[in-house]
Protein backbone atom coordinates (compact mmCIF):
# COMPACT_ATOMS: atom_id res chain seq x y z
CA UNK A 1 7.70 7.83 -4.72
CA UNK A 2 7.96 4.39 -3.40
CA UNK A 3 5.49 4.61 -0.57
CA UNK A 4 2.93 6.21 -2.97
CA UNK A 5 3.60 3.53 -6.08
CA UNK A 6 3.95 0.56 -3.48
CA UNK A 7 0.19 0.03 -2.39
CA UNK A 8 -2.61 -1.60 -3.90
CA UNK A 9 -4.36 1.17 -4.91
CA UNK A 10 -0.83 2.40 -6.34
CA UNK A 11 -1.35 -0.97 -7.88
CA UNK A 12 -5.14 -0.85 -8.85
CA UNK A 13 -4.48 2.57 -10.60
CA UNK A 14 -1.37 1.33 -12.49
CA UNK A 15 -2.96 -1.67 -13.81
CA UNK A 16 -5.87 0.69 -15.31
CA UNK A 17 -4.23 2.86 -16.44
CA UNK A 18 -1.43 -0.15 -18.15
CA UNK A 19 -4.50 -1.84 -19.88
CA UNK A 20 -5.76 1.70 -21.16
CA UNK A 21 -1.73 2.53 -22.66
CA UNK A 22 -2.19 -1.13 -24.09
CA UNK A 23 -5.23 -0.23 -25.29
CA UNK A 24 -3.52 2.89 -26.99
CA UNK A 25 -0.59 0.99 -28.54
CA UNK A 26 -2.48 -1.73 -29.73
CA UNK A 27 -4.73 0.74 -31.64
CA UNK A 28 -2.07 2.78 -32.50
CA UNK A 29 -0.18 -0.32 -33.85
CA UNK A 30 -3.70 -1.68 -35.78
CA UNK A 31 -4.17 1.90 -37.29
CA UNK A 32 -0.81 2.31 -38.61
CA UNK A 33 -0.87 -1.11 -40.31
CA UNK A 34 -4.03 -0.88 -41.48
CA UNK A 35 -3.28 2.89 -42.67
CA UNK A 36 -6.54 4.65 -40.80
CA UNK A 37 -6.97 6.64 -38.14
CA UNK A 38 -6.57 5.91 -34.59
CA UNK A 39 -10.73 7.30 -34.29
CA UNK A 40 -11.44 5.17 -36.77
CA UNK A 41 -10.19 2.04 -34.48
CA UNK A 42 -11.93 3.32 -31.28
CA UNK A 43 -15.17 3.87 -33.14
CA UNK A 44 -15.64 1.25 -35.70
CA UNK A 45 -13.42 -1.36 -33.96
CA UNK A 46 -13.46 -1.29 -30.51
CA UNK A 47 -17.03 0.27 -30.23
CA UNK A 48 -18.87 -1.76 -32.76
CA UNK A 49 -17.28 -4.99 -33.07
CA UNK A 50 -18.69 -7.34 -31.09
CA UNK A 51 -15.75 -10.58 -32.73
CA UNK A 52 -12.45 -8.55 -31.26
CA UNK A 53 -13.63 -6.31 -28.03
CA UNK A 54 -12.37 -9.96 -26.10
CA UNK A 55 -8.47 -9.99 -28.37
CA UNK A 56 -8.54 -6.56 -27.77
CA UNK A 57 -8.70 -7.01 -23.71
CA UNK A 58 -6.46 -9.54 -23.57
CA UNK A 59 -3.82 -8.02 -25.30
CA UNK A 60 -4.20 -4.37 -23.38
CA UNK A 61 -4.33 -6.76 -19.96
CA UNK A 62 -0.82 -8.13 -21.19
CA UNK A 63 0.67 -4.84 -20.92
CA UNK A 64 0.27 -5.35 -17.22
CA UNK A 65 2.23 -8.29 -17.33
CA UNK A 66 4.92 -6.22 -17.73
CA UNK A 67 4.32 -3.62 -15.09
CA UNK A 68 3.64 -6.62 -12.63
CA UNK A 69 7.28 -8.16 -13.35
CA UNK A 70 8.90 -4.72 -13.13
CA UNK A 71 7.21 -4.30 -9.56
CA UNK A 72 8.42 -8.36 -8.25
CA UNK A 73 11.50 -7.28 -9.67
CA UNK A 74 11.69 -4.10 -7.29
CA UNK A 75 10.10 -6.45 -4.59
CA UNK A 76 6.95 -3.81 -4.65
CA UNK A 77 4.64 -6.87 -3.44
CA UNK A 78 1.52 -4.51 -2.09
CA UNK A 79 1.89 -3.04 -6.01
CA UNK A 80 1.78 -6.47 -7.39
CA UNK A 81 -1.10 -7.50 -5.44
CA UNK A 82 -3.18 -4.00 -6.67
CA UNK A 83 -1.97 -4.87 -10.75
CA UNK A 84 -3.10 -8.54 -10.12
CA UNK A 85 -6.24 -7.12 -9.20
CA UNK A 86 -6.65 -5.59 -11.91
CA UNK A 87 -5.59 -8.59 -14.13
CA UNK A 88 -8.06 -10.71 -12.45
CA UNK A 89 -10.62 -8.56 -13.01
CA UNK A 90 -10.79 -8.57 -16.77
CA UNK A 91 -10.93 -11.96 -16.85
CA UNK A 92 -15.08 -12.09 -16.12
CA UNK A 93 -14.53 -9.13 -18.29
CA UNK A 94 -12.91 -11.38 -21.52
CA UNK A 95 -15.19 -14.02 -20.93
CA UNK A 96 -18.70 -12.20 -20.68
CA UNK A 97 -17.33 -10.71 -24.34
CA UNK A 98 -16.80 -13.91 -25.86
CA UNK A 99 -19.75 -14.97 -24.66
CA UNK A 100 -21.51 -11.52 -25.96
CA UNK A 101 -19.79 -12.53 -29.29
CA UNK A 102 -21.22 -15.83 -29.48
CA UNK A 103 -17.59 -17.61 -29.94
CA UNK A 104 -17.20 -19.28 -26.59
């Protein structure tokens, strides 16, 4: 499993797929507090909103924080350099949606 987790496209698919399962819990977390549905979140929210598509990046691009630390931590460095990737990537990603929101 190592050899197949342990390179950066192990890493590049990881880090997707860890911003996507942020993604997930944070709507899953928003839904329940708000008491709607999880579609309701990915259409109205997510979709539509323009003011929280940047929050909502950042925090799914967190969860990879995580993922990164558990890779140094198993000395995966090939993984870590795929997830940091990935992190780097939605920073122009962040930015262009603050900018698209008219709060930067």
């Amino acid at each position: 499993m190592k050899q197949y987790l342990n390179t950066i496209v192990g890493g590049v698919l990881s880090g997707v797929l860890g911003t996507f399962f942020g993604f997930l819990i944070l709507g899953a977390y928003w839904s329940y507090s708000n008491a709607v549905d999880l579609n309701y979140f990915i259409e109205n929210i997510a979709t539509k909103s323009l003011l929280y598509r940047d929050s909502m990046l950042t925090l799914s691009t967190l969860f990879n924080v995580a993922v990164f630390y558990i890779g140094i931590k198993a000395e995966w460095w090939m993984f870590c350099r795929g997830i940091l990737m990935v992190i780097m990537a939605c920073v122009p990603l962040i930015i262009w949606f603050q900018m698209q929101a008219g709060i930067s």
